[in-house]
PDB file of N, CA and C in Angstrom:
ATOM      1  N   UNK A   1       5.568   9.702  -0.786  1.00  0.00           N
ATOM      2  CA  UNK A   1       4.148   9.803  -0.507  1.00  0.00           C
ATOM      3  C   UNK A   1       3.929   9.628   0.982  1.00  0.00           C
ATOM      4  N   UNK A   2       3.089  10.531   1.647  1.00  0.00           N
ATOM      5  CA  UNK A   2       2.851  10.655   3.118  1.00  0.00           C
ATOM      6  C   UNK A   2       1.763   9.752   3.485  1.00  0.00           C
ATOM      7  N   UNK A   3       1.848   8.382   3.693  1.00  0.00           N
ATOM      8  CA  UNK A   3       0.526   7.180   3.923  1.00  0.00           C
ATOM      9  C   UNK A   3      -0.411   7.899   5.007  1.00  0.00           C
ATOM     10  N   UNK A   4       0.068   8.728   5.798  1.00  0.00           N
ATOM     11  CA  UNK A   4      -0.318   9.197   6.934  1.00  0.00           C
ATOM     12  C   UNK A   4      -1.920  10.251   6.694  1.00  0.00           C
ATOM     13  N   UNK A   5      -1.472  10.996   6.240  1.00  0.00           N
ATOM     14  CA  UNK A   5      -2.362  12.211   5.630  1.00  0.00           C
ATOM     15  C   UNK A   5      -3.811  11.992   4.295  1.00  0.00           C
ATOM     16  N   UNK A   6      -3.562   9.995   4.115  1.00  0.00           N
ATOM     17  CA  UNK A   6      -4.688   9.775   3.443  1.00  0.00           C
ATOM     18  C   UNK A   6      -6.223   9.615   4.026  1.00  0.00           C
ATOM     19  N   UNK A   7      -6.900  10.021   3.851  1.00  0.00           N
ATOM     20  CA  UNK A   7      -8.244   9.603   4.739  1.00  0.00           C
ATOM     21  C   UNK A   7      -8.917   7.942   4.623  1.00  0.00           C
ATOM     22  N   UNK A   8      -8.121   7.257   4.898  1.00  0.00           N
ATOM     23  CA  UNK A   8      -8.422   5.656   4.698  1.00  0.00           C
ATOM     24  C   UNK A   8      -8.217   5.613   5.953  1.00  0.00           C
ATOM     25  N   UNK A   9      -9.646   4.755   6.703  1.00  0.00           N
ATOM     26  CA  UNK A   9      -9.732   4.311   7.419  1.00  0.00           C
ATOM     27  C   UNK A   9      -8.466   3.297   7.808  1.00  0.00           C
ATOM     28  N   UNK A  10      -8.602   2.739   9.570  1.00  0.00           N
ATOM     29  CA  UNK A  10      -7.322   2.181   9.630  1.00  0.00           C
ATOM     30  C   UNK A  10      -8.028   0.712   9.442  1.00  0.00           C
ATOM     31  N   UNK A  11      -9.416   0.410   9.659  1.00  0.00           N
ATOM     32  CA  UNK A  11      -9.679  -0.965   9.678  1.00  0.00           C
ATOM     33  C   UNK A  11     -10.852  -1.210   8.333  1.00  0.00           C
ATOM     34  N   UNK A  12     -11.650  -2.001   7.878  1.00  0.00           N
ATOM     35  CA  UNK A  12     -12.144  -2.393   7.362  1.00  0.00           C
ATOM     36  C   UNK A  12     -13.668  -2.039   6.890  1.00  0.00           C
ATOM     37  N   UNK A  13     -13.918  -1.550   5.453  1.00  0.00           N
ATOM     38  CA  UNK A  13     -15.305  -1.260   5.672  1.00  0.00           C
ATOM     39  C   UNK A  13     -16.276  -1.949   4.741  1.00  0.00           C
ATOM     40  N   UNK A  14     -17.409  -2.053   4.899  1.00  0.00           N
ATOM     41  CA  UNK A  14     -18.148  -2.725   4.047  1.00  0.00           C
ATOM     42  C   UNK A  14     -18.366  -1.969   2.612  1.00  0.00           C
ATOM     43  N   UNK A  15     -17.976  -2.815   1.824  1.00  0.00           N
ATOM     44  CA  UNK A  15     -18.052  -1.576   0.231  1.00  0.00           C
ATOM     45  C   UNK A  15     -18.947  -2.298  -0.565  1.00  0.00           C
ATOM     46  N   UNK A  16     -20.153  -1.829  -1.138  1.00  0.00           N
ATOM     47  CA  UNK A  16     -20.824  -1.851  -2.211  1.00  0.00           C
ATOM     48  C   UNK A  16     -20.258  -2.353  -3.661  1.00  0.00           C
ATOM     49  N   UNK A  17     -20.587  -3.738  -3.936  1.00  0.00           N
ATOM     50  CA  UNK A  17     -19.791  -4.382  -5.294  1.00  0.00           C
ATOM     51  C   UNK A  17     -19.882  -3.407  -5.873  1.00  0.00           C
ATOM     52  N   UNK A  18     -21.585  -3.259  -6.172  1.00  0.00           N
ATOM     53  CA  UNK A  18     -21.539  -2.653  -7.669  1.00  0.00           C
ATOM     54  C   UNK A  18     -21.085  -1.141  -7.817  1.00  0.00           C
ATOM     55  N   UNK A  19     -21.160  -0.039  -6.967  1.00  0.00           N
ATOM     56  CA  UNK A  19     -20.539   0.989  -6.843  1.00  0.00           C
ATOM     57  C   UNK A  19     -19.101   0.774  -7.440  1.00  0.00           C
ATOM     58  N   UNK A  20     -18.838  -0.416  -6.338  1.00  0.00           N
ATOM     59  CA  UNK A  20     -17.130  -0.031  -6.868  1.00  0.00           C
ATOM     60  C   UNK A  20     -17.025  -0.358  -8.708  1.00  0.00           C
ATOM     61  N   UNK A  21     -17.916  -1.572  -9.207  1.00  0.00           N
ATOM     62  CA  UNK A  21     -17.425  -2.253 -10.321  1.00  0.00           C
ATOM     63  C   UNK A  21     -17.927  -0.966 -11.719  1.00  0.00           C
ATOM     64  N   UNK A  22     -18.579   0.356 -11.369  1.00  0.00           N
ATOM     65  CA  UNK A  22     -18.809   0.756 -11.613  1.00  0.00           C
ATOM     66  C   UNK A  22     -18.027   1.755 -13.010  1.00  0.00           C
ATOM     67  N   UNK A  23     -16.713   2.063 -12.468  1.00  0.00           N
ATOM     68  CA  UNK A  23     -15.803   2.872 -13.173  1.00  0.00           C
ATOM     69  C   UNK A  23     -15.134   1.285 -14.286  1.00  0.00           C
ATOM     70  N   UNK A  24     -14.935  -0.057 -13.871  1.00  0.00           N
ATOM     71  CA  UNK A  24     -14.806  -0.795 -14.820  1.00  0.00           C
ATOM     72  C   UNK A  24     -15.299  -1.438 -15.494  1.00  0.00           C
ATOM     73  N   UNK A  25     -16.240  -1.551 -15.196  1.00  0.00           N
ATOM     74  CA  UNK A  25     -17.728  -2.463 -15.753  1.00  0.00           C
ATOM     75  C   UNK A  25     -17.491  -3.905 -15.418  1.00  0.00           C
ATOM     76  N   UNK A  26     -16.809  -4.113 -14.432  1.00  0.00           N
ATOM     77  CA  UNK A  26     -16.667  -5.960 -13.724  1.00  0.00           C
ATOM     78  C   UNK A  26     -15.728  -5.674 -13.233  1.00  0.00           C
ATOM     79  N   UNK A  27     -16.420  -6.205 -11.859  1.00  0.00           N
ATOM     80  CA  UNK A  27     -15.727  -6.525 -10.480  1.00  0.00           C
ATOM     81  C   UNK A  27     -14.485  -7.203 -10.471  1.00  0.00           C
ATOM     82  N   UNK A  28     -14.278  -8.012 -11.288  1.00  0.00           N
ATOM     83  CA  UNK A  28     -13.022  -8.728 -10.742  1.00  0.00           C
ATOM     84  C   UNK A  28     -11.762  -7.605 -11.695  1.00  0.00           C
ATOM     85  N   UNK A  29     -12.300  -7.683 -12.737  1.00  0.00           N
ATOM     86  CA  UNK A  29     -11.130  -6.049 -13.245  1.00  0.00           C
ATOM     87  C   UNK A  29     -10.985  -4.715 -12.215  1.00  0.00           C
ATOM     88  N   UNK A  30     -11.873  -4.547 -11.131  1.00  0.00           N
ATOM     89  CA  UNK A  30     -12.009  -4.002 -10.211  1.00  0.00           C
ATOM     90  C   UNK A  30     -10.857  -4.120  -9.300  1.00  0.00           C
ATOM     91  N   UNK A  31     -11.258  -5.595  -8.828  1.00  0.00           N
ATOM     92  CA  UNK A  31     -10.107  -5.836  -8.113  1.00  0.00           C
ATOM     93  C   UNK A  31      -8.946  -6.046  -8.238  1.00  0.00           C
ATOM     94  N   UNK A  32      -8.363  -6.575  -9.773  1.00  0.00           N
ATOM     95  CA  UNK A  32      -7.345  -6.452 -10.054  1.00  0.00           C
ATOM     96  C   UNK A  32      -6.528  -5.090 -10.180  1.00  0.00           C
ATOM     97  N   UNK A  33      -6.994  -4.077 -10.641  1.00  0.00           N
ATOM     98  CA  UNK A  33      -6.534  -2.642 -10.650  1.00  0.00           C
ATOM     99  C   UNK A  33      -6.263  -2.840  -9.038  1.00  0.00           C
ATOM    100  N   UNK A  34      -6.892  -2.359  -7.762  1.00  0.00           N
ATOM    101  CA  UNK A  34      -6.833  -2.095  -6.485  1.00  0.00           C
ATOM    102  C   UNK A  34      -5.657  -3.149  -6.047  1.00  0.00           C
ATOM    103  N   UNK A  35      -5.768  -4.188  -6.755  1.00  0.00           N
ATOM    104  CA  UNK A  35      -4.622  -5.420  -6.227  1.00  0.00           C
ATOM    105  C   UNK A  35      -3.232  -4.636  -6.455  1.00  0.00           C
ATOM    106  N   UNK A  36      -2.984  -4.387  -8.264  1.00  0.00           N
ATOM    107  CA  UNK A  36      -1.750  -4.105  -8.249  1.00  0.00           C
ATOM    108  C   UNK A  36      -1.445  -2.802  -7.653  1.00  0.00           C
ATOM    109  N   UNK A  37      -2.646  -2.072  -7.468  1.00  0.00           N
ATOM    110  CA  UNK A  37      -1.852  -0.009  -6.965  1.00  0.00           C
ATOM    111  C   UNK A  37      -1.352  -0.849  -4.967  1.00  0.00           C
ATOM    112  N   UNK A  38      -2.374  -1.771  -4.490  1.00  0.00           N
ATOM    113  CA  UNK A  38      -2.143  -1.733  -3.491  1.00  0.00           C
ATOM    114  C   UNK A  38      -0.233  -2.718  -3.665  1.00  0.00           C
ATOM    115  N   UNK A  39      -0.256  -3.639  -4.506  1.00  0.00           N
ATOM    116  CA  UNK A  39       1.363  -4.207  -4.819  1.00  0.00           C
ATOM    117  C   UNK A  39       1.995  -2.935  -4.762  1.00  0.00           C
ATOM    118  N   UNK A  40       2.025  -1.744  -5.587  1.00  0.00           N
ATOM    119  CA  UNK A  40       2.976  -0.620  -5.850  1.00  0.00           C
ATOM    120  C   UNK A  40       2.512   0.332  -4.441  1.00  0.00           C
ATOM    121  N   UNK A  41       2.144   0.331  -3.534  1.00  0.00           N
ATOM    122  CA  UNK A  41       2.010   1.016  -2.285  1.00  0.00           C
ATOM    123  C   UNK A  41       2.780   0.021  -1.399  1.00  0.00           C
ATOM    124  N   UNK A  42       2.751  -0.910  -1.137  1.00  0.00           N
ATOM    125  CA  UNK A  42       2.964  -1.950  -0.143  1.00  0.00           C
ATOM    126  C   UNK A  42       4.663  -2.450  -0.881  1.00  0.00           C
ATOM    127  N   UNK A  43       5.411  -2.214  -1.619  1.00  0.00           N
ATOM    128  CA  UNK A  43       6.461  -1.861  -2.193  1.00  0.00           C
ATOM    129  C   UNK A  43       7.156  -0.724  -1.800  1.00  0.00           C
ATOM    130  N   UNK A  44       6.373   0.281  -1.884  1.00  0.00           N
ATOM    131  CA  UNK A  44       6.930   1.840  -1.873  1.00  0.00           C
ATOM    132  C   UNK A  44       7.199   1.797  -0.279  1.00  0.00           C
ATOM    133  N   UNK A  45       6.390   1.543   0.730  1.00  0.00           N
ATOM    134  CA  UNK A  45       6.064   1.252   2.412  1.00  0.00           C
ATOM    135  C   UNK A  45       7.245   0.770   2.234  1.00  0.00           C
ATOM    136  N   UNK A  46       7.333  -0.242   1.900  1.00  0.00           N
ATOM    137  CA  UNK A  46       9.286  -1.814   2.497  1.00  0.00           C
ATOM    138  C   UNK A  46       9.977  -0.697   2.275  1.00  0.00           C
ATOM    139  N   UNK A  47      10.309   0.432   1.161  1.00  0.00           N
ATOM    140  CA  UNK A  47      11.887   0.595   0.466  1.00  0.00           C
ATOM    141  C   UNK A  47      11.668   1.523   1.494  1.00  0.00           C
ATOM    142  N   UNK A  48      10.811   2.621   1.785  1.00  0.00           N
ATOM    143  CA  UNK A  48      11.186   3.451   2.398  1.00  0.00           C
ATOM    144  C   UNK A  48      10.984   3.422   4.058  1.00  0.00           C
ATOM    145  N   UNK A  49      10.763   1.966   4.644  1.00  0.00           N
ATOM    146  CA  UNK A  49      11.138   1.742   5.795  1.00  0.00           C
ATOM    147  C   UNK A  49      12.394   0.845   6.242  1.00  0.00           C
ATOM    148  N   UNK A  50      12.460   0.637   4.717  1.00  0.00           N
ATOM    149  CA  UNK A  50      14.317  -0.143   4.893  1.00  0.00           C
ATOM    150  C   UNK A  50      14.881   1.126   5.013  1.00  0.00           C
ATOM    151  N   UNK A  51      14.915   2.257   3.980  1.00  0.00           N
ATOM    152  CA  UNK A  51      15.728   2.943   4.134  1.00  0.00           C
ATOM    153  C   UNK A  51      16.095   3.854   5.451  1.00  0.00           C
ATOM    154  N   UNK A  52      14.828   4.031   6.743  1.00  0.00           N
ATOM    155  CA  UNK A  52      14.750   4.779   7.351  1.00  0.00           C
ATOM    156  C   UNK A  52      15.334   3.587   8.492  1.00  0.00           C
ATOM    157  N   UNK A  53      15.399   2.260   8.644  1.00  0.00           N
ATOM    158  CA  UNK A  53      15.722   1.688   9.181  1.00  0.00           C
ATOM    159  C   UNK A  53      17.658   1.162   9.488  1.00  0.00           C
ATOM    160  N   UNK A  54      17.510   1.563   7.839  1.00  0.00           N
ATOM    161  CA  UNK A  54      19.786   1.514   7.464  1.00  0.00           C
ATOM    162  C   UNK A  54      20.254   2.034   8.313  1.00  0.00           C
ATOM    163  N   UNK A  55      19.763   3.144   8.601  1.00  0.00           N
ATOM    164  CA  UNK A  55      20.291   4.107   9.357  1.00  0.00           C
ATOM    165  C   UNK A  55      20.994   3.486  10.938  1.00  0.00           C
ATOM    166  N   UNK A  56      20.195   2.184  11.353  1.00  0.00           N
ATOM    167  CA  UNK A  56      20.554   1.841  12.518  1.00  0.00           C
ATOM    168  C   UNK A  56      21.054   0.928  12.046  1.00  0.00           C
ATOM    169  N   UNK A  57      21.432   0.356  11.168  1.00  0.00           N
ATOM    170  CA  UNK A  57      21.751  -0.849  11.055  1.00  0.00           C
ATOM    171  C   UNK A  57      23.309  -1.439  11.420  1.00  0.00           C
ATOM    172  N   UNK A  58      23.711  -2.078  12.274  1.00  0.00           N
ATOM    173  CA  UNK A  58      25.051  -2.445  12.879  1.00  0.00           C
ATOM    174  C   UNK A  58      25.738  -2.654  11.341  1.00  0.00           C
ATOM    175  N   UNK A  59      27.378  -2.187  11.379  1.00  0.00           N
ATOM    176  CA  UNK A  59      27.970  -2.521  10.642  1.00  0.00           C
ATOM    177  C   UNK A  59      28.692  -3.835  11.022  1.00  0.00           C
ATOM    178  N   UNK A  60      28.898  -4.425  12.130  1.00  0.00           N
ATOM    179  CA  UNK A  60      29.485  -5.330  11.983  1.00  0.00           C
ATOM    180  C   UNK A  60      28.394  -6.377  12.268  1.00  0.00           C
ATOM    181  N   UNK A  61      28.440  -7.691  12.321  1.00  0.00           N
ATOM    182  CA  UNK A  61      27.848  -9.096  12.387  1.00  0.00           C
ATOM    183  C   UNK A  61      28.233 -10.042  13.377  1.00  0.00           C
ATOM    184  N   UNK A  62      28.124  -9.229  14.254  1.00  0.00           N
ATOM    185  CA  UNK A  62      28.675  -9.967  15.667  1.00  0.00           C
ATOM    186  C   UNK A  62      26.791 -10.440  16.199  1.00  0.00           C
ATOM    187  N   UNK A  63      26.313 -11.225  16.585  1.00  0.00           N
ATOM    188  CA  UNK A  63      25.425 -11.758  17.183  1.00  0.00           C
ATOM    189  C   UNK A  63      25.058 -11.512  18.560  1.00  0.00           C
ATOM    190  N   UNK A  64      26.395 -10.888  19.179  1.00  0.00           N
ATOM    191  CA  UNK A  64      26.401 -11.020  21.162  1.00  0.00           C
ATOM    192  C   UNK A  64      25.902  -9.440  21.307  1.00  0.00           C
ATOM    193  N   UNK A  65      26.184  -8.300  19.910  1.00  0.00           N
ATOM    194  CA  UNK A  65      25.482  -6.642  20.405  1.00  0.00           C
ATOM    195  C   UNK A  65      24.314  -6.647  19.692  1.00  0.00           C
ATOM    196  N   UNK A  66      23.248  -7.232  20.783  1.00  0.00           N
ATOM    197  CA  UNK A  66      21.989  -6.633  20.376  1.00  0.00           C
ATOM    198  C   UNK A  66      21.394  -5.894  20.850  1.00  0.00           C
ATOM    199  N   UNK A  67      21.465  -4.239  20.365  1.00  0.00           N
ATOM    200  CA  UNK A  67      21.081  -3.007  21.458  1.00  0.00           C
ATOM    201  C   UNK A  67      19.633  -2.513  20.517  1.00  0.00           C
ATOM    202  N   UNK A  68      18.920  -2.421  21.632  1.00  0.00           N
ATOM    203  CA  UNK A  68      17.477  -1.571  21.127  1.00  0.00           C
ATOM    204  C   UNK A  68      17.732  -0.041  20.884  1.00  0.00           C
ATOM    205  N   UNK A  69      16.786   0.327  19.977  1.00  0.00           N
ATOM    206  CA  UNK A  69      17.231   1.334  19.925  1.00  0.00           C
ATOM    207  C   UNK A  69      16.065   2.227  20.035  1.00  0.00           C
ATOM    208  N   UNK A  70      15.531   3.298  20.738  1.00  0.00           N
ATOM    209  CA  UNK A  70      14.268   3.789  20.442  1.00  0.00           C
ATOM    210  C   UNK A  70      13.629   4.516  19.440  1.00  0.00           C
ATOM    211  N   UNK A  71      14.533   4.904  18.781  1.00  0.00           N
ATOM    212  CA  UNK A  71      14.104   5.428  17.785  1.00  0.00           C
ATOM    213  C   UNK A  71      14.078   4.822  16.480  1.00  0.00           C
ATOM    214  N   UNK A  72      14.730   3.854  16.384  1.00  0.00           N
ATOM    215  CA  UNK A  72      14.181   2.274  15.657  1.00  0.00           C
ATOM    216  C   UNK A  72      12.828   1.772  16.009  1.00  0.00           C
ATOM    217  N   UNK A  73      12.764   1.835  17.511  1.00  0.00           N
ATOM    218  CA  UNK A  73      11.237   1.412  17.239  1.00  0.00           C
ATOM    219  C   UNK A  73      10.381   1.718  17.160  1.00  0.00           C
ATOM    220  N   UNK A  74      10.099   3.501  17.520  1.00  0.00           N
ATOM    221  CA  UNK A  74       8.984   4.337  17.154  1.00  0.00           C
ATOM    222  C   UNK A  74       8.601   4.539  15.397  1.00  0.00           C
ATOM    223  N   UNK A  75      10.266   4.659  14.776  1.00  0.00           N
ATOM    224  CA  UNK A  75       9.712   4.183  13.271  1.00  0.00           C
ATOM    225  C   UNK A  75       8.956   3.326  12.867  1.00  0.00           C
ATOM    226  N   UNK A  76       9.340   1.634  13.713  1.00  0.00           N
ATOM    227  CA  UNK A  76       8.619   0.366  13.199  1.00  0.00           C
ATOM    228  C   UNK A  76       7.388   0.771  13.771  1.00  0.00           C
ATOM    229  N   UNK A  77       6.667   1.640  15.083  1.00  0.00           N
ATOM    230  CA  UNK A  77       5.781   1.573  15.694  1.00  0.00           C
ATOM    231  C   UNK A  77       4.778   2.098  14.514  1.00  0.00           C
ATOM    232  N   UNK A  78       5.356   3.071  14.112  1.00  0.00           N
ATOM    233  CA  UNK A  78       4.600   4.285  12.595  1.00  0.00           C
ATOM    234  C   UNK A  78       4.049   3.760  11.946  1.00  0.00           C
ATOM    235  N   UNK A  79       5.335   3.078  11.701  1.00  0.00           N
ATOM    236  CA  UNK A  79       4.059   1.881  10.231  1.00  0.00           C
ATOM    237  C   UNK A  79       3.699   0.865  10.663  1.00  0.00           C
ATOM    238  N   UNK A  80       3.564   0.550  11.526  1.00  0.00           N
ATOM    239  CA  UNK A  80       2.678  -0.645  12.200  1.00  0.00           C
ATOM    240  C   UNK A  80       1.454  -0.155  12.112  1.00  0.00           C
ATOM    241  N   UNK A  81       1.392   1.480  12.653  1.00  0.00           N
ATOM    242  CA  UNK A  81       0.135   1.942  12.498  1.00  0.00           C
ATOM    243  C   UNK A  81      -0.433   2.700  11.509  1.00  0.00           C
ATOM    244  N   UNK A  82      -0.102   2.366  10.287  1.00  0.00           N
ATOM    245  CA  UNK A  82      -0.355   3.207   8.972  1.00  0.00           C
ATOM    246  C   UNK A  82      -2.056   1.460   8.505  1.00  0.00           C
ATOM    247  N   UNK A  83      -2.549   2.282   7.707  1.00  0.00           N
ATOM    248  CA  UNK A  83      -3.539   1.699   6.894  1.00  0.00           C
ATOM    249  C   UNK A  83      -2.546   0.634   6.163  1.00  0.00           C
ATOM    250  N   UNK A  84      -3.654  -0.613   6.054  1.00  0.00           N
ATOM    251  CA  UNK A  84      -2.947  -1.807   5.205  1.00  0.00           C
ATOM    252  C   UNK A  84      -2.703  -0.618   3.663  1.00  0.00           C
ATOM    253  N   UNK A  85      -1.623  -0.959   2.675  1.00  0.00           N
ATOM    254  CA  UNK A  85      -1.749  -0.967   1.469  1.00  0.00           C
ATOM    255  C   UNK A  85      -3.547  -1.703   0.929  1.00  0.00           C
ATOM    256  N   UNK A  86      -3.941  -1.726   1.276  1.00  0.00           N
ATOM    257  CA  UNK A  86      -5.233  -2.223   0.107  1.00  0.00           C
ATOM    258  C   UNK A  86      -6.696  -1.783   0.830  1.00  0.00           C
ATOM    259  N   UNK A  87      -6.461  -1.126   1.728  1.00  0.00           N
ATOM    260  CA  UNK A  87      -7.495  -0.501   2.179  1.00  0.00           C
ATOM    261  C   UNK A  87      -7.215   1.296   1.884  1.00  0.00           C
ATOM    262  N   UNK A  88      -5.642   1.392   1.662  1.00  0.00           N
ATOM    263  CA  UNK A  88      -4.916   2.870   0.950  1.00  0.00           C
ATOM    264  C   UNK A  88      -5.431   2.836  -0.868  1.00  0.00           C
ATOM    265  N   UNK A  89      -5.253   1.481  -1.288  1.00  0.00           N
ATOM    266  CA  UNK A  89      -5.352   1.501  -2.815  1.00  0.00           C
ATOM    267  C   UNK A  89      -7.055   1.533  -3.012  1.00  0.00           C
ATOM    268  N   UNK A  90      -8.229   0.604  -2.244  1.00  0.00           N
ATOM    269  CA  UNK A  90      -9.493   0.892  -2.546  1.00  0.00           C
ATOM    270  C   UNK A  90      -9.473   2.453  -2.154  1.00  0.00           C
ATOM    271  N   UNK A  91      -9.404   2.992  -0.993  1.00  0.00           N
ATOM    272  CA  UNK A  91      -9.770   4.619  -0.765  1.00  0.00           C
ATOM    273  C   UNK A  91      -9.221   5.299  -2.096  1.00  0.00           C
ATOM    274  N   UNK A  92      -8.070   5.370  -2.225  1.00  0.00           N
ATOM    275  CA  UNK A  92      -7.890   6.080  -4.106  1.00  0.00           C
ATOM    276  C   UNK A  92      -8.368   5.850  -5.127  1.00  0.00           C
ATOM    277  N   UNK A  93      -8.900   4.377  -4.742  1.00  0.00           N
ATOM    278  CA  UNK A  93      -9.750   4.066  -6.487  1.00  0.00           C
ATOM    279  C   UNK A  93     -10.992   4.617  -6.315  1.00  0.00           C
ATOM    280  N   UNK A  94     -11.759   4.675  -4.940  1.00  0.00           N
ATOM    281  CA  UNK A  94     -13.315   5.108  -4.748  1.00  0.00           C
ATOM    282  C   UNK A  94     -12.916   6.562  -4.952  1.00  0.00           C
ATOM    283  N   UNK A  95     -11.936   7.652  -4.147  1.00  0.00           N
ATOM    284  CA  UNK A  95     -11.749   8.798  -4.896  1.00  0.00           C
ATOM    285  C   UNK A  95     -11.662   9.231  -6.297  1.00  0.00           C
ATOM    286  N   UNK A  96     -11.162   8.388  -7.378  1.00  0.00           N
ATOM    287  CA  UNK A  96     -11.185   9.011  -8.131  1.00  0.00           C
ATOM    288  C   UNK A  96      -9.223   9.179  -8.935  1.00  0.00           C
ATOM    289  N   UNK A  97      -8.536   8.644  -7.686  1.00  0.00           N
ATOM    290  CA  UNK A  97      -7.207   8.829  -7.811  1.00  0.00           C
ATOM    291  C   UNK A  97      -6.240   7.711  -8.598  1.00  0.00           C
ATOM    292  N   UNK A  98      -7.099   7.277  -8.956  1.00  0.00           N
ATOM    293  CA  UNK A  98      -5.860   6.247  -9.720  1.00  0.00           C
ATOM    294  C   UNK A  98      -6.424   5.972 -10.959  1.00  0.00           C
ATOM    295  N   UNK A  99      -5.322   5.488 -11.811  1.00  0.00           N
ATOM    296  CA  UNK A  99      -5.763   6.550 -13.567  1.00  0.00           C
ATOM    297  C   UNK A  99      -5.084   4.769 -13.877  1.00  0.00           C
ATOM    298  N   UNK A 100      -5.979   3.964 -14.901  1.00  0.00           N
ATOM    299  CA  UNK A 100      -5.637   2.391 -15.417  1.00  0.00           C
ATOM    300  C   UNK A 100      -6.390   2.533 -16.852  1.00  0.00           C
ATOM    301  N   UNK A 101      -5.643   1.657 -17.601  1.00  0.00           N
ATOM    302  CA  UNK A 101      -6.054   1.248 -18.959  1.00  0.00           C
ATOM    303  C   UNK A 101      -6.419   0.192 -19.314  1.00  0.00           C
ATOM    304  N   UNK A 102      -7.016  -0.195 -19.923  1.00  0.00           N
ATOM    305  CA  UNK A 102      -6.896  -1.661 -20.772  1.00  0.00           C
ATOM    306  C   UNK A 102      -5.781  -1.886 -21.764  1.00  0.00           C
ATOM    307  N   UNK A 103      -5.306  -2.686 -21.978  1.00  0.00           N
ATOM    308  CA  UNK A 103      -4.104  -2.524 -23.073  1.00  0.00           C
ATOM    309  C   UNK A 103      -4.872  -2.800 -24.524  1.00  0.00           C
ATOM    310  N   UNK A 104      -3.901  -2.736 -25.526  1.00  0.00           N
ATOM    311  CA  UNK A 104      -4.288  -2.530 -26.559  1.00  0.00           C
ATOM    312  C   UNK A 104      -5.303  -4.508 -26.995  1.00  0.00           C
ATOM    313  N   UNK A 105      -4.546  -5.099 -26.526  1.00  0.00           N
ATOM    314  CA  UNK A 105      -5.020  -6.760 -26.914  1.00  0.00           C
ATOM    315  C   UNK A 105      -6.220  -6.785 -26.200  1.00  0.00           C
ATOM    316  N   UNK A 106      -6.038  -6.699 -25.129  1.00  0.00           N
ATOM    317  CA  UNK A 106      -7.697  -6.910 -24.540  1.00  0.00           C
ATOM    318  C   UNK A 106      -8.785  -5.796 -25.263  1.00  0.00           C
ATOM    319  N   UNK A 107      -8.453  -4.739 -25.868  1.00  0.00           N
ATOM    320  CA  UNK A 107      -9.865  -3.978 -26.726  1.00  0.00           C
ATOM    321  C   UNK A 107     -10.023  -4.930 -27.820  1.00  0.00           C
ATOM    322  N   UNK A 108      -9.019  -5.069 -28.099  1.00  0.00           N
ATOM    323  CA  UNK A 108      -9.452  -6.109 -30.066  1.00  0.00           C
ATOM    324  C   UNK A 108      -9.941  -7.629 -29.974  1.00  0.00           C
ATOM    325  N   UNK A 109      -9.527  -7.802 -28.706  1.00  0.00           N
ATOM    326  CA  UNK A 109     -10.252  -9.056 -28.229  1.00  0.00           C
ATOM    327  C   UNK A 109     -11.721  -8.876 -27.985  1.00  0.00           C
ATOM    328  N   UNK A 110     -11.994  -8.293 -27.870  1.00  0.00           N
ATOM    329  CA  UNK A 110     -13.778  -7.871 -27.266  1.00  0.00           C
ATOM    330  C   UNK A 110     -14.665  -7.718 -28.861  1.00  0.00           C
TER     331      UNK A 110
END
């Protein structure tokens, strides 16, 4: 997934409770959905900046070669500047893009 190409702001915006609580019918089930998509974004971000990072990674464990590398750090620079995960997971839930259930215990409970 390209974090880059989402239209989420990079900083913070004021959002309307009830709009958002709207598609669940209570806010805090609101936020729990946006909590975990932003957990499974902010997951997906680590693996695939470890992986782009292996690439430099010294094979040996000597402490005395510590060489910069620039293109190590324009990667880290990238996602330094990508949208938090949870300002990526509210923009998909206000779109329309993220698809959640209730499980079966919480309907028979009600």
């Amino acid at each position: 997934m390209d974090f880059k190409k989402s239209n989420t702001p990079l900083n913070t915006v004021t959002r309307d409770l009830i709009e958002l609580s709207e598609q669940t019918g209570n806010i805090y089930e609101t936020v729990c959905v946006i909590s975990k998509r932003a957990n499974q974004i902010a997951a997906q971000m680590k693996s695939d900046l470890e992986k782009k990072l292996q690439e430099f990674a010294p094979y040996n464990d000597t402490l005395e070669e510590v060489s910069e590398n620039r293109e190590q750090i324009e990667i880290s620079r990238y996602y330094e500047r990508l949208p938090k995960p949870t300002l990526i997971a509210t923009q998909e839930y206000i779109d329309h893009k993220l698809f959640f259930r209730k499980s079966n215990k919480d309907r028979n409970s009600l």
